[in-house]
N, C-alpha and C. Protein backbone atom coordinates (compact mmCIF):
# COMPACT_ATOMS: atom_id res chain seq x y z
N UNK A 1 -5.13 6.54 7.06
CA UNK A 1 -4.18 6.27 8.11
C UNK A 1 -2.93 7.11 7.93
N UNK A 2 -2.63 7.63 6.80
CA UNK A 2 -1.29 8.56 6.27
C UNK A 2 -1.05 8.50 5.37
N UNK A 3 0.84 8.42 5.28
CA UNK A 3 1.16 8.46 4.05
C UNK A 3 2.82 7.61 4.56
N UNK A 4 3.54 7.57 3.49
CA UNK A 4 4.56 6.55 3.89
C UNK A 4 5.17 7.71 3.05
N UNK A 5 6.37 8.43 4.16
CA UNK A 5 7.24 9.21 3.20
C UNK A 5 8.98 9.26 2.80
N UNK A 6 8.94 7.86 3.58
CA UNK A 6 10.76 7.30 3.21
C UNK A 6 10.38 6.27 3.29
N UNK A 7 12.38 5.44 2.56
CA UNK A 7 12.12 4.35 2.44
C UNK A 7 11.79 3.65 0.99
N UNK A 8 11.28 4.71 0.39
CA UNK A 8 10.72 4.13 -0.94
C UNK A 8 11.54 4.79 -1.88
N UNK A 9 12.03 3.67 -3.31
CA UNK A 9 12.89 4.35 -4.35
C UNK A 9 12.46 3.53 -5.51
N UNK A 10 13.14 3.72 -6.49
CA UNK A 10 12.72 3.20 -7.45
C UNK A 10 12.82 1.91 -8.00
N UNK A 11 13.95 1.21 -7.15
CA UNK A 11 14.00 -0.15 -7.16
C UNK A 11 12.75 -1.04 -6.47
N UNK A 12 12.92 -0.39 -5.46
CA UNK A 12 11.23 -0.89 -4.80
C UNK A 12 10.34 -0.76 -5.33
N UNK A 13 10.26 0.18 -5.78
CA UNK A 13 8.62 0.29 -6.36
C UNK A 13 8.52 -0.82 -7.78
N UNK A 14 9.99 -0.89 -8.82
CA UNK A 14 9.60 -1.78 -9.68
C UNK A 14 9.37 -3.10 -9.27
N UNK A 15 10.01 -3.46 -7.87
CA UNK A 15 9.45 -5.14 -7.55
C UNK A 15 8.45 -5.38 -6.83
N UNK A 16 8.06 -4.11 -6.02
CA UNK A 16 6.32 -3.63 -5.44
C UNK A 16 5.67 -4.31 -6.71
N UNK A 17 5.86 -3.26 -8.17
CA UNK A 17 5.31 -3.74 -9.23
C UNK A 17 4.71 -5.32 -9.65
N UNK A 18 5.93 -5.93 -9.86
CA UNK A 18 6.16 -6.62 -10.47
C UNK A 18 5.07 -7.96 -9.16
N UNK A 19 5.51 -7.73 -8.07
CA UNK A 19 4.66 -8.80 -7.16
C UNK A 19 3.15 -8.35 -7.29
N UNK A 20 2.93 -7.11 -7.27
CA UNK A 20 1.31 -6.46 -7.63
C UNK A 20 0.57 -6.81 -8.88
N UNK A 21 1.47 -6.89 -10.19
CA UNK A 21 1.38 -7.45 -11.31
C UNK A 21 0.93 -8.96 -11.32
N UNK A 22 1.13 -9.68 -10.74
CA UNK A 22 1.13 -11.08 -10.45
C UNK A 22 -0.39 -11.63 -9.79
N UNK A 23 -1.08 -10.56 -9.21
CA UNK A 23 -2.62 -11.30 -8.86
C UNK A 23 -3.78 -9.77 -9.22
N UNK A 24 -3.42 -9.46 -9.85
CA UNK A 24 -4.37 -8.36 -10.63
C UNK A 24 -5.62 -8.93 -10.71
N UNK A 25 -6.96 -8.39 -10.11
CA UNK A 25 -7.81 -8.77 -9.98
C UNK A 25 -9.06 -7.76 -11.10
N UNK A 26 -10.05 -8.39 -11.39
CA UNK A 26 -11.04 -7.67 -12.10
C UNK A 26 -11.53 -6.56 -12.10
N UNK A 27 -12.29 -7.20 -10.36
CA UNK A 27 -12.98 -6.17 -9.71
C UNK A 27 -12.41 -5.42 -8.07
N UNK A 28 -13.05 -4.84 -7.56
CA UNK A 28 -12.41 -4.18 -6.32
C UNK A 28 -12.81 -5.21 -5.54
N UNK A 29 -12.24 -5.68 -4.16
CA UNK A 29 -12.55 -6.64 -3.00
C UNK A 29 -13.25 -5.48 -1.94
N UNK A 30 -13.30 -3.95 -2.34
CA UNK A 30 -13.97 -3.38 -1.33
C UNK A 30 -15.13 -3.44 -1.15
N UNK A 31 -15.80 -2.86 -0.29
CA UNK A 31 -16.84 -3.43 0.54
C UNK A 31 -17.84 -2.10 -0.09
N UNK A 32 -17.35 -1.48 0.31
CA UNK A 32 -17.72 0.81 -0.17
C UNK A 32 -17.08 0.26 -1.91
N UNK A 33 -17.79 0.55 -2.87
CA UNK A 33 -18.07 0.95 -4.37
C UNK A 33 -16.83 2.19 -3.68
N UNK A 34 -15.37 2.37 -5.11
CA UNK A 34 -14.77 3.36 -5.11
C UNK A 34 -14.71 3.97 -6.56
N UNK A 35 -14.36 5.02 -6.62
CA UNK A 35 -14.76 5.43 -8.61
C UNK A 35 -13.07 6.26 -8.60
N UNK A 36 -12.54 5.04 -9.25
CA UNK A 36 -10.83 5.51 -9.78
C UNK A 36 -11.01 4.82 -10.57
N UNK A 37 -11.44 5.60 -11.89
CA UNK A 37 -11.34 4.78 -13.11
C UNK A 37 -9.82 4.38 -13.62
N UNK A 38 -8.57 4.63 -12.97
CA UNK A 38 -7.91 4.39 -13.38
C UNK A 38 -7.20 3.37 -12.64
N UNK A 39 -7.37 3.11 -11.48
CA UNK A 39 -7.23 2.36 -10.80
C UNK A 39 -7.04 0.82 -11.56
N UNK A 40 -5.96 0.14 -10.64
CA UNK A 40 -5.63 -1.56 -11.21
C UNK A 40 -5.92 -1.96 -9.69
N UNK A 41 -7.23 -2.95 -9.70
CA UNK A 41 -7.44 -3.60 -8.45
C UNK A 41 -6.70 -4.89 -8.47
N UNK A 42 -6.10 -5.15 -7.52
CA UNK A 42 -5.50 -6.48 -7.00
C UNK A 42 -5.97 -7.31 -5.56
N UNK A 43 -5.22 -8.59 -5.43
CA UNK A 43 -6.00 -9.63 -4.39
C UNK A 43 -5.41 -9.13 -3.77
N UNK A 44 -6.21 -9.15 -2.18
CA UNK A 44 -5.56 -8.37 -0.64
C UNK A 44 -4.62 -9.61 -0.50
N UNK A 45 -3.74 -9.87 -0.91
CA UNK A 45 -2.42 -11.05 -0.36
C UNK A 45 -1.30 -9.91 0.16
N UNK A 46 -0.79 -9.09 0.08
CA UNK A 46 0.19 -7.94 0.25
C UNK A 46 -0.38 -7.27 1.89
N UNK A 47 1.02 -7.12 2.78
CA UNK A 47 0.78 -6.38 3.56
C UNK A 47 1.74 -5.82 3.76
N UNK A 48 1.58 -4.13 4.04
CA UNK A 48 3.08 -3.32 3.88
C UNK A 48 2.97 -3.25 5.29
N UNK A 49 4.55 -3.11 5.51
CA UNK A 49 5.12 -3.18 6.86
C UNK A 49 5.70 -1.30 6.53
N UNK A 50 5.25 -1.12 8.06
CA UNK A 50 5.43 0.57 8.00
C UNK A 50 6.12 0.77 9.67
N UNK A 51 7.15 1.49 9.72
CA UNK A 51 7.13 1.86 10.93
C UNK A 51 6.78 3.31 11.07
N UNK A 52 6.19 3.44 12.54
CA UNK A 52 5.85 5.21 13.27
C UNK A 52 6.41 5.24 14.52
N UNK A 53 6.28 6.70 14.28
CA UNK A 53 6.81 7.21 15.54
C UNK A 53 5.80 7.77 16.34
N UNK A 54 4.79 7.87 16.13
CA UNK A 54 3.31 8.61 16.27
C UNK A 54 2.47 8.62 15.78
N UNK A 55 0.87 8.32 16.38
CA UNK A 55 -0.21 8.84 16.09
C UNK A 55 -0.90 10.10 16.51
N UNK A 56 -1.13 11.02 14.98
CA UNK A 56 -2.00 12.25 15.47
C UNK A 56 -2.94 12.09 16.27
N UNK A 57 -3.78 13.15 16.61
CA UNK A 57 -5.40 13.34 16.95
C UNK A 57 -6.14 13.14 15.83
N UNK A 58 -6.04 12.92 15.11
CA UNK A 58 -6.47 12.88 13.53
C UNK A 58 -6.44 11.60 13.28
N UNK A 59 -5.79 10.61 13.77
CA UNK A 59 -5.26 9.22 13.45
C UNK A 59 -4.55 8.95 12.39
N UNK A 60 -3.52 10.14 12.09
CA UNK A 60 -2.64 9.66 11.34
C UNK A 60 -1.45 9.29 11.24
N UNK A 61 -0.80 8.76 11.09
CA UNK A 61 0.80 8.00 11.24
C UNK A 61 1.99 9.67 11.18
N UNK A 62 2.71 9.36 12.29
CA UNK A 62 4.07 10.81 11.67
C UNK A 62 4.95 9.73 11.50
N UNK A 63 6.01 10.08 11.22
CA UNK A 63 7.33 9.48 10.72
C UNK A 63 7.47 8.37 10.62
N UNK A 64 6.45 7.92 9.19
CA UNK A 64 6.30 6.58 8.90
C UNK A 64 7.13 6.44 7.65
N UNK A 65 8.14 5.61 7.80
CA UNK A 65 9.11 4.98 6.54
C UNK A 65 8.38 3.68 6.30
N UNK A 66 8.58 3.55 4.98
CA UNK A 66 8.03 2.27 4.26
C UNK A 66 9.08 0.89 4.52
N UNK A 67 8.99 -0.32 5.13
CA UNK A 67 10.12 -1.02 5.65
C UNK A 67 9.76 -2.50 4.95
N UNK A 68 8.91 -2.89 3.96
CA UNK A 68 8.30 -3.94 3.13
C UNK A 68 7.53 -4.18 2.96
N UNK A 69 7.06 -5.21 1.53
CA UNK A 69 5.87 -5.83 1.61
C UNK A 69 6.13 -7.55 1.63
N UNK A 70 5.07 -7.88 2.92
CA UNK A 70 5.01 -9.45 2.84
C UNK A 70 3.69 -9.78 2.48
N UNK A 71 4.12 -11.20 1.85
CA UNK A 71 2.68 -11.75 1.33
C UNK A 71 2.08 -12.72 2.39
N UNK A 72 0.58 -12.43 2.68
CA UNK A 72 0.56 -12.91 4.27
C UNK A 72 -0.50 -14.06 3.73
């Protein structure tokens, strides 16, 4: 879908962390097998709130700032 390229700093990301930290899951909830061995899977409870200004032909987001995460 894109990429989220404002909006995000380093304070955010440590309490992104810290709420992501909190339901760390085993295995992946995906449906498609993914191979990131490095990967930390967590429970789908998190939904980031993004705003755009546009969708490509491509279907991808333009001038998307990162604006939160709620736990839904």
């Amino acid at each position: 879908m894109g990429k989220v390229g404002t909006g995000w700093s380093r304070t955010v990301s440590s309490q992104i962390r810290k709420q992501l930290d909190s339901v760390v899951s085993p295995k992946s909830k995906l449906t498609k097998p993914v191979k990131k061995p490095k990967a930390t899977w967590v429970e789908p409870l998190f939904t980031a709130d993004v705003e755009f200004k546009d969708i490509t032909s491509e279907g991808l987001l333009q001038q998307s700032p990162f604006k939160g995460l709620t736990r839904s």
